[in-house]
C-alpha atoms as a PDB file:
ATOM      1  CA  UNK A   1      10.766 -18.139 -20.527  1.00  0.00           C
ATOM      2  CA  UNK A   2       9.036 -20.025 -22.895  1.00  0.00           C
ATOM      3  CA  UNK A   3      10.334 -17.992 -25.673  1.00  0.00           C
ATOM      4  CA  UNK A   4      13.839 -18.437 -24.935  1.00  0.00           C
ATOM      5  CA  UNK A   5      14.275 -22.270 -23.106  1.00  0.00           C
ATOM      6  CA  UNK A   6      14.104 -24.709 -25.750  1.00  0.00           C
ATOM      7  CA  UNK A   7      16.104 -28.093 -26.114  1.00  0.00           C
ATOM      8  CA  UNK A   8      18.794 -26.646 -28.223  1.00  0.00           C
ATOM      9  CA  UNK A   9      20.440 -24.427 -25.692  1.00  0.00           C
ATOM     10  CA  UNK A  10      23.070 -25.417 -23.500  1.00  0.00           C
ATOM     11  CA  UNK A  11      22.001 -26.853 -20.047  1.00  0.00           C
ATOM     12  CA  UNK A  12      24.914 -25.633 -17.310  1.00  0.00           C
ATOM     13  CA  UNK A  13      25.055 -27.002 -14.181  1.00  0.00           C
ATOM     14  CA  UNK A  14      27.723 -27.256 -11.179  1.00  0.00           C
ATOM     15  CA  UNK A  15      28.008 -29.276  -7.663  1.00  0.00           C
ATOM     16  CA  UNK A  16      26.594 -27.087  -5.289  1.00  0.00           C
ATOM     17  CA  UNK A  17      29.008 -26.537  -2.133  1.00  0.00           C
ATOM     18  CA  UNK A  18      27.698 -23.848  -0.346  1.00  0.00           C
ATOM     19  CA  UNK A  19      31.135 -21.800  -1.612  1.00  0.00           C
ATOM     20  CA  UNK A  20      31.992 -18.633  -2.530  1.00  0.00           C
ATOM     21  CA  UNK A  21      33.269 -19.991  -6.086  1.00  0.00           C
ATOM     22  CA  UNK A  22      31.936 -18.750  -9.433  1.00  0.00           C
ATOM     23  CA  UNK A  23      32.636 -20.346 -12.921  1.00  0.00           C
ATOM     24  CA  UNK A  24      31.800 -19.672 -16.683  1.00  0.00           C
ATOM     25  CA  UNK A  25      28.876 -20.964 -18.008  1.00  0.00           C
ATOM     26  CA  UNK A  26      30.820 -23.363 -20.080  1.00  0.00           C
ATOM     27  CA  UNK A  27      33.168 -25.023 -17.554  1.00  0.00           C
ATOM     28  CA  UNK A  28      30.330 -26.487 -16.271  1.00  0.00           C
ATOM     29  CA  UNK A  29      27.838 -27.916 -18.604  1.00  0.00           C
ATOM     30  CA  UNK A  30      26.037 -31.405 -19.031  1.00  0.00           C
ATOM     31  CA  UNK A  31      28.918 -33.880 -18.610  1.00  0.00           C
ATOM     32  CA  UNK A  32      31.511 -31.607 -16.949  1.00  0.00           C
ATOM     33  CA  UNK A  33      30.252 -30.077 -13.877  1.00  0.00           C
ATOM     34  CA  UNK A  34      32.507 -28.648 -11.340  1.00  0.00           C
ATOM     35  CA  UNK A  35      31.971 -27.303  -7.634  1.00  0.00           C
ATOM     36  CA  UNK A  36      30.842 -23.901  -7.883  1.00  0.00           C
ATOM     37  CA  UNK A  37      28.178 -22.039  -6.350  1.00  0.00           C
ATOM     38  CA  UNK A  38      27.422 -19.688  -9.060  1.00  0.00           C
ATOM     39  CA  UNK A  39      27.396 -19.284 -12.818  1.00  0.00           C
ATOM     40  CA  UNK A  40      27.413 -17.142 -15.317  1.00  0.00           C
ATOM     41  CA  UNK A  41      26.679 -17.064 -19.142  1.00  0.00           C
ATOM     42  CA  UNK A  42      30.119 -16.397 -21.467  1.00  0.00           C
ATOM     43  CA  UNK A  43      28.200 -17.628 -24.480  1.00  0.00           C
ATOM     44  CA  UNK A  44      24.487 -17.282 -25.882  1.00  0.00           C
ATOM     45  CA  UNK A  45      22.200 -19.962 -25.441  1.00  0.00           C
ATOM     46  CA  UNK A  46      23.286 -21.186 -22.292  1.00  0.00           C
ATOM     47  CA  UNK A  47      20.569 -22.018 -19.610  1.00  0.00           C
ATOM     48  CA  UNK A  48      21.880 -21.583 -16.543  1.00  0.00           C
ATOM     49  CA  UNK A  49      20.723 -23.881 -13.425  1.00  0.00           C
ATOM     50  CA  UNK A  50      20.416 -23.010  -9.530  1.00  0.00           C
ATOM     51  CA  UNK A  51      18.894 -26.047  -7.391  1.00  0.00           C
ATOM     52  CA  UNK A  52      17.663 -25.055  -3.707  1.00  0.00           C
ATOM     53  CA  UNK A  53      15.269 -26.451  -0.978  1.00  0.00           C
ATOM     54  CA  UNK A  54      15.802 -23.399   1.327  1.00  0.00           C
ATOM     55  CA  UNK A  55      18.648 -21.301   0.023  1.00  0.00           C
ATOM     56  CA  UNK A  56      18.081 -18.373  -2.164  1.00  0.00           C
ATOM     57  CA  UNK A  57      18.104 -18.333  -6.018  1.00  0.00           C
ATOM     58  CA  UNK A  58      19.553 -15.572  -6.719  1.00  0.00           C
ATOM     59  CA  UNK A  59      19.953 -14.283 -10.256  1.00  0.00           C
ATOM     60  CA  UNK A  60      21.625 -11.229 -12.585  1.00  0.00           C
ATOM     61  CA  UNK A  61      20.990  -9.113 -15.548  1.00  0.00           C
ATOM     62  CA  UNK A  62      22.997  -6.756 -17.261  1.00  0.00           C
ATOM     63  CA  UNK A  63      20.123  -5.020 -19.273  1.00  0.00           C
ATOM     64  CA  UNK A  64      22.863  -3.312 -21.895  1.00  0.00           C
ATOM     65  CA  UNK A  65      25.527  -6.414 -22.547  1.00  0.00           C
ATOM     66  CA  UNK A  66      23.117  -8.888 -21.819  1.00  0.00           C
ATOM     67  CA  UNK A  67      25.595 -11.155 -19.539  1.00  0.00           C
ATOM     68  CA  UNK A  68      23.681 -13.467 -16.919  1.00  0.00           C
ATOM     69  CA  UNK A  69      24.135 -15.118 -13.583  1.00  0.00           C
ATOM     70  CA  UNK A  70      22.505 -17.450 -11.279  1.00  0.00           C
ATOM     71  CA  UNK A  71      23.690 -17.873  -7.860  1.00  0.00           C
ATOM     72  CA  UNK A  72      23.013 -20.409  -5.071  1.00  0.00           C
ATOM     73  CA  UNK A  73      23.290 -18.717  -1.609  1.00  0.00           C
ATOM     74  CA  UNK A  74      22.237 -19.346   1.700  1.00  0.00           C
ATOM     75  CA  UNK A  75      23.720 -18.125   5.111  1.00  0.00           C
ATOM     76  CA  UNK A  76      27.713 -19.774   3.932  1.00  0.00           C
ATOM     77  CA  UNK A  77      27.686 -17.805   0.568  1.00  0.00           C
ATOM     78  CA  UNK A  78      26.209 -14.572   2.896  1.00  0.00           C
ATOM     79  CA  UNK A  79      29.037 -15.213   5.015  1.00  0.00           C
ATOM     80  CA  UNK A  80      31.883 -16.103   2.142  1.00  0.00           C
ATOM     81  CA  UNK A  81      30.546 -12.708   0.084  1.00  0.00           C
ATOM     82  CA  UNK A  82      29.297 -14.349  -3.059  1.00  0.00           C
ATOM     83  CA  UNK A  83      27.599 -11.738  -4.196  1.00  0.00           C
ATOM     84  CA  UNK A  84      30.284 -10.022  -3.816  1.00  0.00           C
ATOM     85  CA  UNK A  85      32.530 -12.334  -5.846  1.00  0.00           C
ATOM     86  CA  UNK A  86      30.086 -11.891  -8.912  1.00  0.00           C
ATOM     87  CA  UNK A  87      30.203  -8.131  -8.754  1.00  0.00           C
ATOM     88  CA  UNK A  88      33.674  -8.171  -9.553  1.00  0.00           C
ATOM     89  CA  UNK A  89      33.094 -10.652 -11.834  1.00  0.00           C
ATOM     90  CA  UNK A  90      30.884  -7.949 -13.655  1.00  0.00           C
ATOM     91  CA  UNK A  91      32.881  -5.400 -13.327  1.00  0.00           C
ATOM     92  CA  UNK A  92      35.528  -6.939 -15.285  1.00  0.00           C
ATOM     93  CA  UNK A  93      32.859  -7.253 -17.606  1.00  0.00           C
ATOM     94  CA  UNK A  94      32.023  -3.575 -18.049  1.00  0.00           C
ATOM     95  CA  UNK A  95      28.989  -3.699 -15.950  1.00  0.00           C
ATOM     96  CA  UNK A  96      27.479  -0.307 -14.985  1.00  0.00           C
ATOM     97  CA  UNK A  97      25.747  -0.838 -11.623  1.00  0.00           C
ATOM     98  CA  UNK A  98      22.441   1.123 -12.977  1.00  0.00           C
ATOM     99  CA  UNK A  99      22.425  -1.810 -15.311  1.00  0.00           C
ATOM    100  CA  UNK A 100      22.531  -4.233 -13.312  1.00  0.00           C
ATOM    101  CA  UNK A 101      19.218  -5.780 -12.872  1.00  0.00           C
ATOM    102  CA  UNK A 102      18.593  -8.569  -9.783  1.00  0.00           C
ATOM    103  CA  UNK A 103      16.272 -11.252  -8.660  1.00  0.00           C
ATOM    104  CA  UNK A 104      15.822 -13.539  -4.997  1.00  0.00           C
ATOM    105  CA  UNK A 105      13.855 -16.123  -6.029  1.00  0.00           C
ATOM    106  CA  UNK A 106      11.467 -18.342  -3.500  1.00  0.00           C
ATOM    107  CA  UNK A 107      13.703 -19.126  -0.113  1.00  0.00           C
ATOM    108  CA  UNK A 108      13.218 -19.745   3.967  1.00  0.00           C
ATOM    109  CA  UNK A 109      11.380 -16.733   5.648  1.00  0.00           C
ATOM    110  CA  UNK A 110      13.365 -15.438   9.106  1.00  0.00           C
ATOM    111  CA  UNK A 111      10.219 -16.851  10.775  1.00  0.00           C
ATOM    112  CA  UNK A 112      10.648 -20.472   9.985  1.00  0.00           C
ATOM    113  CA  UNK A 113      14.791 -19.903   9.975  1.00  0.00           C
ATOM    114  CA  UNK A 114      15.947 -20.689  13.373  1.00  0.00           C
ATOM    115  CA  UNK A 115      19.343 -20.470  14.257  1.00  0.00           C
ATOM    116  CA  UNK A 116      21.541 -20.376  18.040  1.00  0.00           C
ATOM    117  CA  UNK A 117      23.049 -17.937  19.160  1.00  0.00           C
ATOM    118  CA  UNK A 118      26.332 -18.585  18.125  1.00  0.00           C
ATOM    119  CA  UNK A 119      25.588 -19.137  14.868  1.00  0.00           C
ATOM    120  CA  UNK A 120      23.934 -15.684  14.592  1.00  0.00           C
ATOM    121  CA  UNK A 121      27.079 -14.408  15.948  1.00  0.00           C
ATOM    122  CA  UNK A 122      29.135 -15.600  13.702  1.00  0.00           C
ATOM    123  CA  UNK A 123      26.878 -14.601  10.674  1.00  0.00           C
ATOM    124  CA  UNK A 124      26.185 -11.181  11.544  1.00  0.00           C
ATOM    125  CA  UNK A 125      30.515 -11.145  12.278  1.00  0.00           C
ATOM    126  CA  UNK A 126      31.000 -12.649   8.732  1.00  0.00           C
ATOM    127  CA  UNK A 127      28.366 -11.438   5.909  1.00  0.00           C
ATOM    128  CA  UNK A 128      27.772  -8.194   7.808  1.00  0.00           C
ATOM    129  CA  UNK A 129      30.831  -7.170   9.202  1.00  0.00           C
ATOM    130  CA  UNK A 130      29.198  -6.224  12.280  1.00  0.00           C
ATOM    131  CA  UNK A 131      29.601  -7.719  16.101  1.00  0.00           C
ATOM    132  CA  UNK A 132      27.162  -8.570  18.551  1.00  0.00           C
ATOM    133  CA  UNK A 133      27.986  -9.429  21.952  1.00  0.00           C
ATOM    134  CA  UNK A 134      26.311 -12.668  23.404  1.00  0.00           C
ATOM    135  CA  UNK A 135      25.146 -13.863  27.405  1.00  0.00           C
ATOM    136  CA  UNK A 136      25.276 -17.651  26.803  1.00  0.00           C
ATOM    137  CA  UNK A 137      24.834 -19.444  30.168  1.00  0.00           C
ATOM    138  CA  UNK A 138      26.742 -22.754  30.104  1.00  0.00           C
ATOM    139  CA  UNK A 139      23.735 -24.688  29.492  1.00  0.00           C
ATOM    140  CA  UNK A 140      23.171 -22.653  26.124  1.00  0.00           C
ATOM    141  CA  UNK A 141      27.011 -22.654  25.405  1.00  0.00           C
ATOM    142  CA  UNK A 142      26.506 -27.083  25.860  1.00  0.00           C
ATOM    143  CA  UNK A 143      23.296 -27.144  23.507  1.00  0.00           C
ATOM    144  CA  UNK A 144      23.605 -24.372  21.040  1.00  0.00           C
ATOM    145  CA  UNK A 145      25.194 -26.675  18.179  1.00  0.00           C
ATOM    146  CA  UNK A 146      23.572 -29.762  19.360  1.00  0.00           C
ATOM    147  CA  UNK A 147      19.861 -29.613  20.408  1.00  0.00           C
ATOM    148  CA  UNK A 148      17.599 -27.652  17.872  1.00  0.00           C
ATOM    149  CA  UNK A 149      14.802 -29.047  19.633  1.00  0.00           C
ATOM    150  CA  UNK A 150      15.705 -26.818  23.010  1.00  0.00           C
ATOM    151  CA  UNK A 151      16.322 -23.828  20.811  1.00  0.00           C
ATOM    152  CA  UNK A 152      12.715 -23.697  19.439  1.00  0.00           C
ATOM    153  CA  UNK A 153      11.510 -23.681  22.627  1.00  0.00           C
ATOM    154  CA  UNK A 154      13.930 -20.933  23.651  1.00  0.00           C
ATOM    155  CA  UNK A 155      12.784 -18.709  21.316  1.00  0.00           C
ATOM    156  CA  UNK A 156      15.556 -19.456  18.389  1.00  0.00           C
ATOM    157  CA  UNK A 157      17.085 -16.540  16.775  1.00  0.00           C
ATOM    158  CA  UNK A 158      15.573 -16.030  13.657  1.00  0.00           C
ATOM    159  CA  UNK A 159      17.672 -15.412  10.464  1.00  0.00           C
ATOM    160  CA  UNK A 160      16.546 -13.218   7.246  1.00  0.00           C
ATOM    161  CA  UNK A 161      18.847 -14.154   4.408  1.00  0.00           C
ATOM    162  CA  UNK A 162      16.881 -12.356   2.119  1.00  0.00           C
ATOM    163  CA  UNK A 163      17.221  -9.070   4.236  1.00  0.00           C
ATOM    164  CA  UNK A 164      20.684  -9.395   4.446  1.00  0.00           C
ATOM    165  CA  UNK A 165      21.270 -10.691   0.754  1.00  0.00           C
ATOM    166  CA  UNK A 166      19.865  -7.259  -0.044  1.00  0.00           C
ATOM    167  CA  UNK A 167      22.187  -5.090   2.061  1.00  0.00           C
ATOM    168  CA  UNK A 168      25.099  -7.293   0.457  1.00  0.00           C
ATOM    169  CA  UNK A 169      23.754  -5.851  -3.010  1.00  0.00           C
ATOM    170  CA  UNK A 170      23.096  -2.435  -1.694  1.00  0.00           C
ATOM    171  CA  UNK A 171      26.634  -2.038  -0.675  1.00  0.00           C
ATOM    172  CA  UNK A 172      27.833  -3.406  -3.893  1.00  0.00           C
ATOM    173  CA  UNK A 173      26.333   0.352  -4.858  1.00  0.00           C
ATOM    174  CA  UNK A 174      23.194  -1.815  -6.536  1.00  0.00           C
ATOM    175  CA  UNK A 175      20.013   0.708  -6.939  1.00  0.00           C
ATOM    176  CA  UNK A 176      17.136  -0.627  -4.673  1.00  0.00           C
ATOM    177  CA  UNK A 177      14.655   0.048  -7.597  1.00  0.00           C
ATOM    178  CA  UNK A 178      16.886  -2.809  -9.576  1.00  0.00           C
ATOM    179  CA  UNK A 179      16.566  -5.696  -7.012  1.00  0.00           C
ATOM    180  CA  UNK A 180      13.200  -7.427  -6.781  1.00  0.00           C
ATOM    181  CA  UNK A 181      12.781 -10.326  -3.721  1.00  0.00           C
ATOM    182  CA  UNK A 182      10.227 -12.441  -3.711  1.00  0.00           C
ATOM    183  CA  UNK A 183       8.033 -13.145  -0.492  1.00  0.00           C
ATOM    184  CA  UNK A 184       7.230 -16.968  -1.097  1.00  0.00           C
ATOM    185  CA  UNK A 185       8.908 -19.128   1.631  1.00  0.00           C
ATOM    186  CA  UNK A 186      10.184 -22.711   1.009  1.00  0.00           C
ATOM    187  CA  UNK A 187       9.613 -23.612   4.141  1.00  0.00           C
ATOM    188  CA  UNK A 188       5.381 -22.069   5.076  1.00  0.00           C
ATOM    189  CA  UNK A 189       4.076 -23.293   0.992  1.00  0.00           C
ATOM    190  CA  UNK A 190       5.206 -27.185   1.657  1.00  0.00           C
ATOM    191  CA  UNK A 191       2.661 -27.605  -1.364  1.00  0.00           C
ATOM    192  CA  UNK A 192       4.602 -25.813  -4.018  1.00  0.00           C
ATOM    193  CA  UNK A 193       7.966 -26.128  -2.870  1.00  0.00           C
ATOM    194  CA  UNK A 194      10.683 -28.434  -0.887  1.00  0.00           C
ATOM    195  CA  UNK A 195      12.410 -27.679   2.346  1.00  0.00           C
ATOM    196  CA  UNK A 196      15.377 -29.080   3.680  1.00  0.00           C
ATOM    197  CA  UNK A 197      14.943 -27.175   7.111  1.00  0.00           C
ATOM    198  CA  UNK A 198      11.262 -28.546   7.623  1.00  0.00           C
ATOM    199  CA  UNK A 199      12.055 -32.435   6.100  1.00  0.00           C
ATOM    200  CA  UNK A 200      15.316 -33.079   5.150  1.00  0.00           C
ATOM    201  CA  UNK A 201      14.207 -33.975   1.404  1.00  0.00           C
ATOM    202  CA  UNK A 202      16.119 -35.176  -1.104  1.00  0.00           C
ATOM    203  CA  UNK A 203      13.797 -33.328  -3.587  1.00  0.00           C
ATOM    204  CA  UNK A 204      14.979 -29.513  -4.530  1.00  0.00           C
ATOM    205  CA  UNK A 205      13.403 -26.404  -6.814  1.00  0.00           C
ATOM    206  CA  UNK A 206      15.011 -25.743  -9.714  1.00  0.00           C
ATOM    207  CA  UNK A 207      15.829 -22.250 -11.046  1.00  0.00           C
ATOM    208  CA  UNK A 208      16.909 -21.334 -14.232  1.00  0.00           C
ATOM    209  CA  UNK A 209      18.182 -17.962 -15.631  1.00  0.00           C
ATOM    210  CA  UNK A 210      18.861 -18.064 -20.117  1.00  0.00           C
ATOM    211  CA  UNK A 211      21.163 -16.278 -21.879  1.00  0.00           C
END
């Protein structure tokens, strides 16, 4: 990166909504940021910003027209099809899907991602088009958006967003040998990274993709 990120490219940067939305590099840069979830590069020299403390970095390559992207996702872009947004995006593009090169940076393992039932529910019904039925005694009907505390005890669900990020791409007809994922978790290295799930910080990672 060091050959490419210098103080004379343009720094682009949006209001992070957990959305589904996806604007050009330069609608958004220093001074006139919009709410978006995802960029990506119309213009050379544009570095291209993702912040997360938990939610997945997730960036794009065309390897032959050399268009980028950087997306911030977490379970609400799974379930609003971001990825699938950008794909489109590339397509009108001209992007061949063998060209297509992809990364998940550094985000919360399943282990340490907890989640109700209900909420599981609802994501496997929305990002994976798939439905689950559910035994919820009232008790766990009462607590299951309220009381995380009883949950972990319970045995919480646990949630892989990278796992499911990755069938999102492979159905988007992405070749598995193009999509690398990362195993560091957010939440487990407290040392190199910040966590909103484990400490509510302020702080946040961020990611940058250049084109």
């Amino acid at each position: 990166m060091g050959d490419h990120f210098n103080e004379n490219y343009i720094n682009c940067v949006s209001n992070q909504i957990h959305s589904n939305v996806i604007v050009l590099g330069s609608l958004s840069q220093e001074g006139s940021k919009t709410d978006a979830d995802g960029l990506i590069g119309n213009k050379c020299n544009q570095n291209l910003w993702i912040y997360t403390a938990d939610c997945m970095p997730i960036f794009f390559a065309d390897k032959r027209t050399r268009i980028v992207a950087a997306l911030h996702c977490g379970r609400k872009g799974l379930e609003k099809k971001i990825i699938k947004n950008l794909i489109k995006i590339f397509d009108n593009f001209g992007t061949l899907r063998d060209d297509l090169l992809v990364a998940i940076g550094p985000a919360i393992s399943k282990e340490h991602y907890l989640v109700d039932k209900l909420t599981l529910k609802e994501f496997y019904r929305k990002a994976e088009n798939k439905k689950i039925t559910l035994h919820l005694t009232e008790t766990e009907k009462d607590l299951c958006f309220s009381d995380l505390n009883y949950f972990k005890e319970q045995n919480l669900n646990q949630l892989d967003l990278k796992k499911s990020a990755y069938r999102q791409l492979l159905n988007e007809n992405i070749p598995n040998t193009n999509i690398d994922i990362s195993n560091l978790c957010t939440y487990k290295f407290k040392n190199e990274f910040n966590s909103w799930r484990k400490n509510k910080t302020i702080s946040r990672q961020w990611n940058i993709i250049c084109s």
